[in-house]
Structures are given as C-alpha cells and as structure tokens.
N, C-alpha and C. Protein backbone atom coordinates (compact mmCIF):
# COMPACT_ATOMS: atom_id res chain seq x y z
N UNK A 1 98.94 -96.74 190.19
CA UNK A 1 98.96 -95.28 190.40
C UNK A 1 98.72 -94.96 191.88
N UNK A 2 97.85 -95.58 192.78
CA UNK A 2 97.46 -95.34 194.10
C UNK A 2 98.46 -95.79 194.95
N UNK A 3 98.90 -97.12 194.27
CA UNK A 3 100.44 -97.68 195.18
C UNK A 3 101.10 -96.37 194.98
N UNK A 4 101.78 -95.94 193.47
CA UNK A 4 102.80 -94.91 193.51
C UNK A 4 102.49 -93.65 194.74
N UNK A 5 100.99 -93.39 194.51
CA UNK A 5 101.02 -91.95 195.37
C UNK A 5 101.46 -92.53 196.96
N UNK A 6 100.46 -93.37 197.01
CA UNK A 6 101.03 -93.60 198.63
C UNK A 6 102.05 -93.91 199.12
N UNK A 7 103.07 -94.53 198.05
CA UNK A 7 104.61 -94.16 198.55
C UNK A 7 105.34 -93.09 198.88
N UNK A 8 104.62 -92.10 197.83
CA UNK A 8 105.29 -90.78 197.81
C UNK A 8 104.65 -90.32 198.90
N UNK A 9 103.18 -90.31 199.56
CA UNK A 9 103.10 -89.63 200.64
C UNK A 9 103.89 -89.88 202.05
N UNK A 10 104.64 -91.24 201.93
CA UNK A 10 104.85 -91.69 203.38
C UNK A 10 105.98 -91.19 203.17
N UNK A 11 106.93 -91.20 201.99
CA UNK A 11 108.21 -90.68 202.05
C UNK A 11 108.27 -88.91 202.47
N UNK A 12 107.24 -88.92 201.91
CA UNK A 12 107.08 -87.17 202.49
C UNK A 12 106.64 -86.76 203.75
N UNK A 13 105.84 -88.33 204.72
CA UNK A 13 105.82 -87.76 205.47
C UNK A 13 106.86 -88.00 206.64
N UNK A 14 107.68 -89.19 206.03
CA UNK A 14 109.13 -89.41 206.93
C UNK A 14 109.79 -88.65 206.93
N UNK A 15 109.88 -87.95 205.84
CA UNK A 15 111.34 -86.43 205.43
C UNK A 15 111.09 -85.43 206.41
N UNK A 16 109.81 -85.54 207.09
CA UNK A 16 109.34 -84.16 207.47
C UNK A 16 110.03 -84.58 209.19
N UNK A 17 109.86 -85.55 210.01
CA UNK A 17 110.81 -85.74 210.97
C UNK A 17 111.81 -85.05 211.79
N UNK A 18 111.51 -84.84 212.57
CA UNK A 18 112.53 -83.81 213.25
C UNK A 18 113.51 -84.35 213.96
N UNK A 19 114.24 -85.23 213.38
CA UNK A 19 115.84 -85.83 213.98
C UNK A 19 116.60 -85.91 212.97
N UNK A 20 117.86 -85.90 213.90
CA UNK A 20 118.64 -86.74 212.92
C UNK A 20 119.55 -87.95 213.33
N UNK A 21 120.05 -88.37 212.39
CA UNK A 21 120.66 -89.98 213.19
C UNK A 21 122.49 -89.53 213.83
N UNK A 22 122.18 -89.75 215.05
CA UNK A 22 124.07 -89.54 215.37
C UNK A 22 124.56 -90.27 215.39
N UNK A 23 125.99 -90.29 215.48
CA UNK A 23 126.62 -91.75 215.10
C UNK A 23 126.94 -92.06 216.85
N UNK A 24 126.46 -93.05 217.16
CA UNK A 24 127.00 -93.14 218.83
C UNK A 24 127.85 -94.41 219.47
N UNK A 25 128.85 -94.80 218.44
CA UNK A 25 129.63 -96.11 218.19
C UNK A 25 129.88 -96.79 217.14
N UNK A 26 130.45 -97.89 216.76
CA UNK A 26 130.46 -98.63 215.92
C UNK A 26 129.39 -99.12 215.19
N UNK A 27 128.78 -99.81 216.36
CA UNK A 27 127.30 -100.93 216.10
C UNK A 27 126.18 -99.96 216.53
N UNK A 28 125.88 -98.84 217.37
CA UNK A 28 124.79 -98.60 217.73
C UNK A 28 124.43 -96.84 217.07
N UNK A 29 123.23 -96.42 216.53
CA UNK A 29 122.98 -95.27 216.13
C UNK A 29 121.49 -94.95 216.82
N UNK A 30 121.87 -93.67 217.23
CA UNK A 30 120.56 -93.65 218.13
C UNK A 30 120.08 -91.78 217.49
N UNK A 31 118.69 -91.52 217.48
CA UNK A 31 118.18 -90.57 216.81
C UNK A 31 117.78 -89.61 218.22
N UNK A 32 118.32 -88.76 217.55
CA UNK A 32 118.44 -87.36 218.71
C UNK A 32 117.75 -86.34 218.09
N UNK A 33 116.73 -85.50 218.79
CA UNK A 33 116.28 -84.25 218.10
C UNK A 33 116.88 -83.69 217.71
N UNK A 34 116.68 -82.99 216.32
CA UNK A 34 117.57 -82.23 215.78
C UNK A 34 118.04 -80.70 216.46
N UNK A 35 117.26 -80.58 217.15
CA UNK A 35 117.00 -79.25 217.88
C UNK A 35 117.53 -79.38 219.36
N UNK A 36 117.85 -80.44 219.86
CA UNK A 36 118.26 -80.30 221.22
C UNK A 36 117.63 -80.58 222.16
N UNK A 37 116.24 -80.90 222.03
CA UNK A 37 115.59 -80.35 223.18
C UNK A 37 115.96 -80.99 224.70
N UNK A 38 115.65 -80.00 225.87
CA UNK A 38 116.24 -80.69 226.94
C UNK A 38 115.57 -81.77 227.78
N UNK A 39 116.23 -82.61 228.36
CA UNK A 39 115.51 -84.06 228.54
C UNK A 39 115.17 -83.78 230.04
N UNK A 40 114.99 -84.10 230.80
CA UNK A 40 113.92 -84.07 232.03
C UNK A 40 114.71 -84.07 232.99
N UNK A 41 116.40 -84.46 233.27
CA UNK A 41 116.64 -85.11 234.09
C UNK A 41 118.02 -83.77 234.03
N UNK A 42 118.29 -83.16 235.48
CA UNK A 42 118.73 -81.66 235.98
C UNK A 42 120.04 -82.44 236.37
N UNK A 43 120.98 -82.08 236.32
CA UNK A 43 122.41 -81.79 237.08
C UNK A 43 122.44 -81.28 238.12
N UNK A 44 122.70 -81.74 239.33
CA UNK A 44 122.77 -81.25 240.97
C UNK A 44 123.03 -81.71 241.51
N UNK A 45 124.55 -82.07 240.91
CA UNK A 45 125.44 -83.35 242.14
C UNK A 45 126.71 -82.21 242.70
N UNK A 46 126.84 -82.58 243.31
CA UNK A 46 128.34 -82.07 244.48
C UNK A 46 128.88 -83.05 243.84
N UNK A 47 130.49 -82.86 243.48
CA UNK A 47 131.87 -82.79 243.12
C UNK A 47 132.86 -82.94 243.86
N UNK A 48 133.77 -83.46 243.55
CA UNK A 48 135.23 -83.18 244.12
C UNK A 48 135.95 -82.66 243.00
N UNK A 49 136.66 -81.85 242.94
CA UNK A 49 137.74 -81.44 242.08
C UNK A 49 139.26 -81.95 242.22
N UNK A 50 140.20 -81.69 241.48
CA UNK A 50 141.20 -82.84 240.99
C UNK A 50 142.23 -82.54 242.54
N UNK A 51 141.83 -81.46 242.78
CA UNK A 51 142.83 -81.25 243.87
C UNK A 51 142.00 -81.13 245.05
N UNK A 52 141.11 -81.74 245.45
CA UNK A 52 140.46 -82.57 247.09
C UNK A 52 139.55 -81.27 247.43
N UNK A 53 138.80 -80.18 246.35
CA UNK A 53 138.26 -79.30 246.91
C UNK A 53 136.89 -79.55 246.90
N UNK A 54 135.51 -79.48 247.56
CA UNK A 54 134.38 -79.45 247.26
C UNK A 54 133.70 -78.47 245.79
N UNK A 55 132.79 -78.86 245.10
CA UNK A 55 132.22 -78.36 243.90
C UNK A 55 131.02 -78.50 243.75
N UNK A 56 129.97 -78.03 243.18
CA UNK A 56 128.86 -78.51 242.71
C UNK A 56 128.67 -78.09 241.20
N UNK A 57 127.78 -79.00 240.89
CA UNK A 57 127.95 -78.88 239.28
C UNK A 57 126.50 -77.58 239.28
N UNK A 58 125.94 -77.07 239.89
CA UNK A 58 124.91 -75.82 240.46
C UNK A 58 125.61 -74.52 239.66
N UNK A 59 127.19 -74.59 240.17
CA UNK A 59 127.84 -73.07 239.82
C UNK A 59 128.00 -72.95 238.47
N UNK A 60 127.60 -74.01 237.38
CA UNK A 60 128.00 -73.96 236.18
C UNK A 60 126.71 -73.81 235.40
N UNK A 61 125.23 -73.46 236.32
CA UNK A 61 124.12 -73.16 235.43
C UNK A 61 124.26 -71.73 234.84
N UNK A 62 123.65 -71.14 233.63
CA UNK A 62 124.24 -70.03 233.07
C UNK A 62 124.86 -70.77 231.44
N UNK A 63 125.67 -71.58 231.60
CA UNK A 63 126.54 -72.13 230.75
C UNK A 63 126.60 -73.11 230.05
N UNK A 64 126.78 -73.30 228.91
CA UNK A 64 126.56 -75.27 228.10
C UNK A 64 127.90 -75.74 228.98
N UNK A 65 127.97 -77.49 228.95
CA UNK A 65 128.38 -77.83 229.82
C UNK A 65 128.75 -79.41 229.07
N UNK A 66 129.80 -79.22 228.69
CA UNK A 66 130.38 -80.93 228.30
C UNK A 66 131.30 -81.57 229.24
N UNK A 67 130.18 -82.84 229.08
CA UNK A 67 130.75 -84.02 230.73
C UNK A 67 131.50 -84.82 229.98
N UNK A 68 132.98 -85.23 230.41
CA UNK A 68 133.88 -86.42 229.70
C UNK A 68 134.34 -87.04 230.61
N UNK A 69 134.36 -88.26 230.93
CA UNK A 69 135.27 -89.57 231.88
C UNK A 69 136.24 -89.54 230.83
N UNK A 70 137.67 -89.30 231.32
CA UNK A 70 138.82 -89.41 230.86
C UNK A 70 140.14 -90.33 231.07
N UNK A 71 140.91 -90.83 230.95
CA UNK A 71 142.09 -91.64 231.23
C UNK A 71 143.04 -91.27 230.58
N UNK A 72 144.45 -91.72 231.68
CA UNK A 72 145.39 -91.46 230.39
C UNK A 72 146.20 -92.09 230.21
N UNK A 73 145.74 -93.36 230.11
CA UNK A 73 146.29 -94.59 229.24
C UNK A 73 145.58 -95.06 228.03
N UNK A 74 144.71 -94.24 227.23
CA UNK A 74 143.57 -94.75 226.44
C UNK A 74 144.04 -94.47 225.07
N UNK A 75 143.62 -95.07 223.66
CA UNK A 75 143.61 -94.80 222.93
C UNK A 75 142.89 -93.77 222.43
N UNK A 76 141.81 -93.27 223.40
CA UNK A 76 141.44 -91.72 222.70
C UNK A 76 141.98 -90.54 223.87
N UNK A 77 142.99 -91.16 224.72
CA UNK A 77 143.57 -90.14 225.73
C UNK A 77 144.15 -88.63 224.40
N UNK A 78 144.68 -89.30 223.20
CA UNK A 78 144.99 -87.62 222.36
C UNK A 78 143.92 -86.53 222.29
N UNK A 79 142.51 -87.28 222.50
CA UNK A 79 141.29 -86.34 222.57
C UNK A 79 141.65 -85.39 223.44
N UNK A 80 142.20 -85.06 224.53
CA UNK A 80 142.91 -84.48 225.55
C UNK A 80 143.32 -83.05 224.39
N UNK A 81 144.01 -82.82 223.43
CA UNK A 81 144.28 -81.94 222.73
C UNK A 81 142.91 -81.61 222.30
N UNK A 82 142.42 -82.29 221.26
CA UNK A 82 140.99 -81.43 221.00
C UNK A 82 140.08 -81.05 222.18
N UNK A 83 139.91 -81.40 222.93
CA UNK A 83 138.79 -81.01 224.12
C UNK A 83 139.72 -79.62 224.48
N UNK A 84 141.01 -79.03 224.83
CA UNK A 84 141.33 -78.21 225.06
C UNK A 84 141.41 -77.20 224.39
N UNK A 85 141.52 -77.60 222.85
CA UNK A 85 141.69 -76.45 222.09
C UNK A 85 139.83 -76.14 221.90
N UNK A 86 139.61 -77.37 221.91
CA UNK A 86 137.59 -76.83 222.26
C UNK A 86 137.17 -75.93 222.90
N UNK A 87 138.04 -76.19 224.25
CA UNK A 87 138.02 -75.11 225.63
C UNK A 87 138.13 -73.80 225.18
N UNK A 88 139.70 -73.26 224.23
CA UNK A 88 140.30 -72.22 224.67
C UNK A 88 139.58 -71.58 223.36
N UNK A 89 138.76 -72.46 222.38
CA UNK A 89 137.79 -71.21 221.17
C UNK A 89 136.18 -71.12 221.95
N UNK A 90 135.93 -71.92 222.93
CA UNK A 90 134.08 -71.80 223.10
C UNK A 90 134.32 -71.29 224.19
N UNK A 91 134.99 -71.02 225.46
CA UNK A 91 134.92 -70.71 226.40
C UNK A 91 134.56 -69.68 226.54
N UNK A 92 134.95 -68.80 226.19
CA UNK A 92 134.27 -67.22 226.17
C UNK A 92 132.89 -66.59 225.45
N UNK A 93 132.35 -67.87 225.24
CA UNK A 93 131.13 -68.22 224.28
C UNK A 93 129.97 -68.86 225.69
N UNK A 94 130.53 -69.07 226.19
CA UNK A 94 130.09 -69.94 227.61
C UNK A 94 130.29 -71.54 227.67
N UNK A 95 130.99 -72.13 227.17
CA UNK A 95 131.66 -73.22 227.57
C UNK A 95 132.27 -73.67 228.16
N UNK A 96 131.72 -74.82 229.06
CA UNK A 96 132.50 -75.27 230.25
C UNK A 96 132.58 -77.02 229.49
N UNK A 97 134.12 -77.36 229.81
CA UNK A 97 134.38 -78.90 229.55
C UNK A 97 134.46 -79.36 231.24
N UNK A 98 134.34 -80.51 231.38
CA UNK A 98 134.37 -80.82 232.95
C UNK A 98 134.83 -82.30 232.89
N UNK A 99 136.32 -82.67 233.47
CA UNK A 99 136.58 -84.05 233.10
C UNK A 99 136.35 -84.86 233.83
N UNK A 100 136.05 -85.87 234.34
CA UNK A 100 136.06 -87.45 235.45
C UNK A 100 136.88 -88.31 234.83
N UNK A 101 138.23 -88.26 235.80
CA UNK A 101 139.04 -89.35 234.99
C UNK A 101 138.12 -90.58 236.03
N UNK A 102 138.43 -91.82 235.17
CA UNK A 102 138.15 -93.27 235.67
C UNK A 102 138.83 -94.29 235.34
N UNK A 103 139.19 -95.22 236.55
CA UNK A 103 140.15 -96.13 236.14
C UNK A 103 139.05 -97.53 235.24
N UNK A 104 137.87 -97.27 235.24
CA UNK A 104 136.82 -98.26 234.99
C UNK A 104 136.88 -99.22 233.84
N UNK A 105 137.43 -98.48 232.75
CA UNK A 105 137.48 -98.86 231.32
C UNK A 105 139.36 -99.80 231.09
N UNK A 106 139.53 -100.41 231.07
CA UNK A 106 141.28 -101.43 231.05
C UNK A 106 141.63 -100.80 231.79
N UNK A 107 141.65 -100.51 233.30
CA UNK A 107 142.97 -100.28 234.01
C UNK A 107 143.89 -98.68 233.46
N UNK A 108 142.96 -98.22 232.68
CA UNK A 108 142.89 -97.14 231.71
C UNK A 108 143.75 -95.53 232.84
N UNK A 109 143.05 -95.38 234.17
CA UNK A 109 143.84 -94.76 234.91
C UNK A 109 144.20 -94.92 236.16
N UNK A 110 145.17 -95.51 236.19
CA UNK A 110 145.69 -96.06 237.59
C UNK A 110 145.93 -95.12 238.54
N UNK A 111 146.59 -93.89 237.70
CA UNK A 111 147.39 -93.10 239.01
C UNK A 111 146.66 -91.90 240.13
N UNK A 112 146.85 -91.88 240.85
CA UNK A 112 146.42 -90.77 241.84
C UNK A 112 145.82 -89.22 241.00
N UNK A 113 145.44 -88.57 242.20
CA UNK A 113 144.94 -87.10 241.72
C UNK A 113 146.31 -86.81 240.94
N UNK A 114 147.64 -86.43 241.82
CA UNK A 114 148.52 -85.99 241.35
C UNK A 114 149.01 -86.67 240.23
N UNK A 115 149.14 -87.82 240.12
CA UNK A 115 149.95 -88.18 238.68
C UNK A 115 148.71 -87.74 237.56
N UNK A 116 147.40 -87.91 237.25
CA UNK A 116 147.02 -87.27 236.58
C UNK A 116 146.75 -86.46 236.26
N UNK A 117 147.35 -84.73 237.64
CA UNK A 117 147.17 -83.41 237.32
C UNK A 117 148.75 -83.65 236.21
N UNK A 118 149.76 -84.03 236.72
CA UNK A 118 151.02 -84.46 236.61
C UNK A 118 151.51 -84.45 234.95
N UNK A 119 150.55 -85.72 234.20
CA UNK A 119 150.06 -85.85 232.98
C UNK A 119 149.62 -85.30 231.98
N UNK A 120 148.44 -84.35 232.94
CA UNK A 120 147.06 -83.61 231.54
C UNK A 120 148.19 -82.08 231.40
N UNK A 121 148.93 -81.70 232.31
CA UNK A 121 149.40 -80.64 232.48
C UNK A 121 150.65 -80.50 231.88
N UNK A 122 151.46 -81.71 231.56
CA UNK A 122 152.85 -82.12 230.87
C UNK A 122 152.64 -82.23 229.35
N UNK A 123 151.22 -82.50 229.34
CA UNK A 123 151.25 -83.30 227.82
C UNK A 123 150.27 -82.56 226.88
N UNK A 124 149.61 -81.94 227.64
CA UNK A 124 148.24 -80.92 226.97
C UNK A 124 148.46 -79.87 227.36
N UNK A 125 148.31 -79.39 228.03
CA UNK A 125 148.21 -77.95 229.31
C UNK A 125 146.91 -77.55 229.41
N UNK A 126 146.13 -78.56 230.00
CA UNK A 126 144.95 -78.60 230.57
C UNK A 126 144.62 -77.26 231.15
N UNK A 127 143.50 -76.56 230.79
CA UNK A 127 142.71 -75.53 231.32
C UNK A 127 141.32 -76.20 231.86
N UNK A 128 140.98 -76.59 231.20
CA UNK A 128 139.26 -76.98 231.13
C UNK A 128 139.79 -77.30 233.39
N UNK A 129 138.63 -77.45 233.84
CA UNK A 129 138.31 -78.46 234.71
C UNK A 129 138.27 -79.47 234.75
N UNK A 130 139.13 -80.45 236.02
CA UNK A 130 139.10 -81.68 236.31
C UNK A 130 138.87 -82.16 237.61
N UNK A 131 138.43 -83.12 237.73
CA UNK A 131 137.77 -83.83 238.88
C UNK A 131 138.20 -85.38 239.73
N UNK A 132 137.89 -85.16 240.82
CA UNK A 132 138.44 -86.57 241.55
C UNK A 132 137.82 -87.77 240.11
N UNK A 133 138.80 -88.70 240.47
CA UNK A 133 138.43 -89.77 239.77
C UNK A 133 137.27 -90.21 240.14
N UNK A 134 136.06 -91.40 239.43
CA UNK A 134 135.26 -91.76 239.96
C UNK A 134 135.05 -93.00 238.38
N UNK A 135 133.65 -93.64 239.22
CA UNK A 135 133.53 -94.77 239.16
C UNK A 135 132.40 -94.68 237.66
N UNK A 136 132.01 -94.25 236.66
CA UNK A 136 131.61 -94.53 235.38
C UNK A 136 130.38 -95.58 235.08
N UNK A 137 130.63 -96.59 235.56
CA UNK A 137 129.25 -97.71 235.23
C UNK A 137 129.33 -98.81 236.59
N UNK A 138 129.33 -99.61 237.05
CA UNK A 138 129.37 -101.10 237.76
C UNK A 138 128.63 -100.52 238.93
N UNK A 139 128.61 -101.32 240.32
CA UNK A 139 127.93 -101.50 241.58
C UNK A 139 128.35 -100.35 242.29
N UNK A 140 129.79 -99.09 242.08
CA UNK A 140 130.46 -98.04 242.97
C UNK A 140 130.09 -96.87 242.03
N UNK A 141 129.13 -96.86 240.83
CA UNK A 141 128.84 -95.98 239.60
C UNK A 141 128.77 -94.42 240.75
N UNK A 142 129.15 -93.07 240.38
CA UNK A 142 129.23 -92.28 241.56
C UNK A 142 127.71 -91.80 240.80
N UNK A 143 127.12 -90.77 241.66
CA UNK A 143 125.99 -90.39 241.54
C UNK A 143 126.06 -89.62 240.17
N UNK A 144 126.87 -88.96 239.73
CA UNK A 144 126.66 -88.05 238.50
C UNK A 144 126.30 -88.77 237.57
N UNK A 145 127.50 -90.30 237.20
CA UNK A 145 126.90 -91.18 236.14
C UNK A 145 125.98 -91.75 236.36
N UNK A 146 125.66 -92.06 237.15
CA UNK A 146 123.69 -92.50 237.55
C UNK A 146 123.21 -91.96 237.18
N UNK A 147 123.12 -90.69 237.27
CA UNK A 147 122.35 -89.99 236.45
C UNK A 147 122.53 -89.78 235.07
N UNK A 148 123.65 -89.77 234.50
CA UNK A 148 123.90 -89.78 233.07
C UNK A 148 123.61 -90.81 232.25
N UNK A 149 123.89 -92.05 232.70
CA UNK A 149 123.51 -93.30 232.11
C UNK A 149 122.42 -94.28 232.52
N UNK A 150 121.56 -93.89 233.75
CA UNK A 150 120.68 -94.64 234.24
C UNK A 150 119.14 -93.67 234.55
N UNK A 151 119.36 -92.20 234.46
CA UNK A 151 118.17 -92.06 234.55
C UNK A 151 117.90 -90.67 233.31
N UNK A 152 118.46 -90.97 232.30
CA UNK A 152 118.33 -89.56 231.23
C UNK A 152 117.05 -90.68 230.15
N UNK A 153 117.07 -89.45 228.92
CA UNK A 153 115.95 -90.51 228.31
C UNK A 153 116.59 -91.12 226.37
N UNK A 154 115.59 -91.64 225.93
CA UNK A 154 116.00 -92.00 224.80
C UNK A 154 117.08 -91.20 224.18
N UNK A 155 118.09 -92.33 223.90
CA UNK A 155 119.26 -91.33 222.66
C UNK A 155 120.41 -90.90 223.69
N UNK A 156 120.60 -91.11 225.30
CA UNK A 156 121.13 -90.44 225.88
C UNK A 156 121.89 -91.86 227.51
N UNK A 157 120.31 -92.25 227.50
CA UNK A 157 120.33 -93.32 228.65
C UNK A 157 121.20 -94.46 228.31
N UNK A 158 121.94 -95.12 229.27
CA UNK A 158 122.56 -96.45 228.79
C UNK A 158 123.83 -96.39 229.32
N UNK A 159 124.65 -97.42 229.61
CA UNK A 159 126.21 -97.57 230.47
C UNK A 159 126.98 -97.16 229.54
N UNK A 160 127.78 -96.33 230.08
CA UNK A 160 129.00 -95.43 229.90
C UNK A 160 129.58 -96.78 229.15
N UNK A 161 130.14 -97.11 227.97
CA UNK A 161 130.68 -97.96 227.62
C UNK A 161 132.81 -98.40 227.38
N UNK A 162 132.94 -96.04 227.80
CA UNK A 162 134.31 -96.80 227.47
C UNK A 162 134.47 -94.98 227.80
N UNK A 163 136.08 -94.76 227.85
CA UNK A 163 136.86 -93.57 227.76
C UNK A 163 136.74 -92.61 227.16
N UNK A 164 136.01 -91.50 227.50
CA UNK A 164 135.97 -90.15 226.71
C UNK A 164 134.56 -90.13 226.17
N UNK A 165 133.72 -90.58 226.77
CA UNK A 165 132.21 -90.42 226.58
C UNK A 165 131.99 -89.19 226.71
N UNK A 166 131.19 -88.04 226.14
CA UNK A 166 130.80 -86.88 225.76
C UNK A 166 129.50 -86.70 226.31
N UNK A 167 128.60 -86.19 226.87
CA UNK A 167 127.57 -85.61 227.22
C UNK A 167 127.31 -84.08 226.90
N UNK A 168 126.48 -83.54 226.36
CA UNK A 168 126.52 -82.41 226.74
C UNK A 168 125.41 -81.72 227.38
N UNK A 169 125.17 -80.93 228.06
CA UNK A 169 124.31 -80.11 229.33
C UNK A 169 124.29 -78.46 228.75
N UNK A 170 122.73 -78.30 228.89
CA UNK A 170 122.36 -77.16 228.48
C UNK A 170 122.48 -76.28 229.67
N UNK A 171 122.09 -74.70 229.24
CA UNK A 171 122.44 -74.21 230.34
C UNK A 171 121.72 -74.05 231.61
N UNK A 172 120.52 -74.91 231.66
CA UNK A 172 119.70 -75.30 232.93
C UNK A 172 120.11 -76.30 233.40
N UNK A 173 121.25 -77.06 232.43
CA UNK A 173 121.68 -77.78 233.71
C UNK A 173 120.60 -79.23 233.37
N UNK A 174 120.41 -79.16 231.84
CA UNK A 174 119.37 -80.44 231.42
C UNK A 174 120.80 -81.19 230.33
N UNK A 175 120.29 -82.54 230.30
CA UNK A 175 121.16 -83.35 229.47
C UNK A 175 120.37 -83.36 227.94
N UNK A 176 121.48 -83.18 227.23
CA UNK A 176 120.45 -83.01 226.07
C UNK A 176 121.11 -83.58 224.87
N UNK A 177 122.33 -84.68 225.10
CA UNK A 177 122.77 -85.44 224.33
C UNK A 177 123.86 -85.55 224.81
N UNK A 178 124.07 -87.38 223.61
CA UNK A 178 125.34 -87.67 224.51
C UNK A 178 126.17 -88.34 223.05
N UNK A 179 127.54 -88.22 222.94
CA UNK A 179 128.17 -88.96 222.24
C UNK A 179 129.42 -90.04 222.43
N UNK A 180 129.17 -90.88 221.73
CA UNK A 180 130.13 -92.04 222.09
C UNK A 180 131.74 -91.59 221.77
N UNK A 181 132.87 -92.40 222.62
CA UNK A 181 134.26 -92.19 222.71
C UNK A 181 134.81 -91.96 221.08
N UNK A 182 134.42 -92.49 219.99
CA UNK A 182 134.91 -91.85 218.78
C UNK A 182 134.78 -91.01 218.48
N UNK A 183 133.94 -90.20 219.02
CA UNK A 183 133.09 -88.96 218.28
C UNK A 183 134.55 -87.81 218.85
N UNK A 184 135.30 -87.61 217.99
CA UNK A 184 136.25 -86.46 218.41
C UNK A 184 135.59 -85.03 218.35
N UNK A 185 136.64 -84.07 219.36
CA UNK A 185 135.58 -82.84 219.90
C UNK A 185 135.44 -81.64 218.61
N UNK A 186 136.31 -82.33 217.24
CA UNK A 186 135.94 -81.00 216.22
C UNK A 186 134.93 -81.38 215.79
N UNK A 187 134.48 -82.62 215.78
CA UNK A 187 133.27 -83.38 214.89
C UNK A 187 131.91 -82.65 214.80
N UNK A 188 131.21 -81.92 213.58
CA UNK A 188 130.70 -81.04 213.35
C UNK A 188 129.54 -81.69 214.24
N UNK A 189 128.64 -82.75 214.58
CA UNK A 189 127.51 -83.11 215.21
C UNK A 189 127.84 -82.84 216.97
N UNK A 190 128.73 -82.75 217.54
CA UNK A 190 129.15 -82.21 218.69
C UNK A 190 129.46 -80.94 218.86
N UNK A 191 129.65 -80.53 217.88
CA UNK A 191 129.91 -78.78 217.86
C UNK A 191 128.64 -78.13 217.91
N UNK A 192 127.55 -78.96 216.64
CA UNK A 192 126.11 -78.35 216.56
C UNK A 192 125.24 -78.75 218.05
N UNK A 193 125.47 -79.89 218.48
CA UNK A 193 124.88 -79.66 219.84
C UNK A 193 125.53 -78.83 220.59
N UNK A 194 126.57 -78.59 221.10
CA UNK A 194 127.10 -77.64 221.79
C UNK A 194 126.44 -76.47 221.64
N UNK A 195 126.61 -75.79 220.18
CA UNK A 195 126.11 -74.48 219.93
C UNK A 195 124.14 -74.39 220.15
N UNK A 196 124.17 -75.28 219.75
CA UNK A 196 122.49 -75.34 220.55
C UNK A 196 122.23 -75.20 221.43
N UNK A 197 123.16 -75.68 222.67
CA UNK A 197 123.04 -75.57 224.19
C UNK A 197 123.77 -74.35 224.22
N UNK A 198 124.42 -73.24 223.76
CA UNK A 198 124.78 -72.30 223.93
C UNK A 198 123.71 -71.27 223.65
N UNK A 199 123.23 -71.39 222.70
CA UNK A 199 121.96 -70.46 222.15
C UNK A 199 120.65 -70.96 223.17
N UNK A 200 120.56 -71.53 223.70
CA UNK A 200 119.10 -72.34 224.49
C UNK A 200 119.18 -71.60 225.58
C-alpha cells in the first residue's frame, strides 16, 4: 500500500512539470519550457543583407523573430514555400523570418548573392528577408551563429547541424528556442513558440 501511494505521488509530482518534450531531430529530444521563457543570451550582431547593404539585427526588437540558415540545393530547400507563406499570415502579427543562406552543410549553396536572390525569387517569391551568406558551425562560424549555437542555454545550445535550422527570438531580442531542419514551418510546436514570442 505505501509502495502504491508513493508511486502515485511521484507520478503526480512529474505531471506537474513545466515542459514539454520537442522533437529536435531524429536521435535527439531536448525539453523546452513550455512557456518560452527567454534565455539570457540578446541578439546584437550587425548583418549584411542579400544585396551588400549594412543591417543590424537591433532594428527588429519590437518583433518575434525566426532565424533560418538556408540553401538551395537541400532537401528541405521546399521549406522555402512554408517559411513564406509563414511570412505573408504572421507578419502583420509582428513576424519577422530572417534567412542566412550557407554553403556549410554538402556544398548545399554554392552560388553568389545574386544566383540565390535569382532562385528564392524564381521559385518562391521570397518576401521574408535575406542575408549575405555565412558560415553556420566550423573555425569561420560568423558571429550570429556563435551566438546561437555556442553561447544560448539548455534545449537551444549546440552546432547548427544541417539546412534550415529554426531559432526563434522574442521580442527583446532573447533566444528562446530552437528547432531542428525537419521541423516544417506549419508544425504546430513552432507555431506555439512563435505565438509565445509574439504575446511576450
């Protein structure tokens, strides 16, 4: 009888837990507050944009804010359609998508600024924002992913592993989750963080 209760208390007091499990790959699941909360580590890098202009990621506090390294030779390059049609229903909600193509992941994007304005614009009709290419994980990692993958905290921290990695940024400009390249942009656990960082 004392075994039974004390099972039932621990199960009751695990239920009570405030996460839930996201799916963040194949092999790896990592537990994210259910609530969002924002992690310690601020957005305040300067930018290049796709066409050689200066940016800072500063002008986009106010706003939730989803970070994607993109290619467009990839098997989740079709994500390119959902992230836009993401764009053209949250945007007026305060949603900003912000892309980094990278050649980092197979040789994934070879071509210049122009062949990939060239591309997203032929094949999607890219609205969201896009950005000089840059470097994602290894020894040339540019400062933004340093910060995304090397200094955020549990559930969030860790090398960019592949094409179309998801982050999303609250509207201070805090990281407050991140999802792996399967996670497509209707997928209700990316929508509910989003809308969390919209309401926050």
């Amino acid at each position: 009888m004392r075994t039974a209760l004390l099972a039932l208390l621990v199960v009751a007091a695990c239920s009570g837990k405030d996460s839930t499990s996201v799916k963040t790959g194949d092999t790896k699941t990592a537990a994210v507050d259910s609530r969002f909360k924002p992690n310690d580590v601020v957005l305040e890098h300067d930018v290049t944009t796709l066409d050689g202009k200066p940016a800072s990621l500063k002008d986009y506090r106010g706003k939730a804010v989803l970070v994607v390294n993109t290619a467009s030779e990839c098997g989740y390059t079709p994500q390119y359609a959902g992230l836009q049609k993401l764009y053209a229903e949250m945007k007026p909600k305060g949603l900003e998508i912000l892309a980094f193509p990278s050649d980092d992941f197979g040789h994934q994007e070879p071509g210049d600024a122009t062949a990939i304005r060239g591309f997203v614009d032929e094949n999607f009709s890219i609205e969201f924002p896009m950005f000089d290419k840059v470097h994602a994980k290894g020894p040339e990692i540019s400062p933004l992913y340093k910060t995304l993958s090397e200094q955020t905290g549990e559930g969030i921290k860790g090398e960019v592993k592949w094409n179309f990695t998801k982050f999303v940024v609250d509207k201070n400009g805090r990281v407050v989750a991140r999802f792996e390249p399967d996670t497509e942009p209707d997928d209700p656990k990316l929508r509910a963080a989003i809308d969390a960082a919209l309401a926050g």
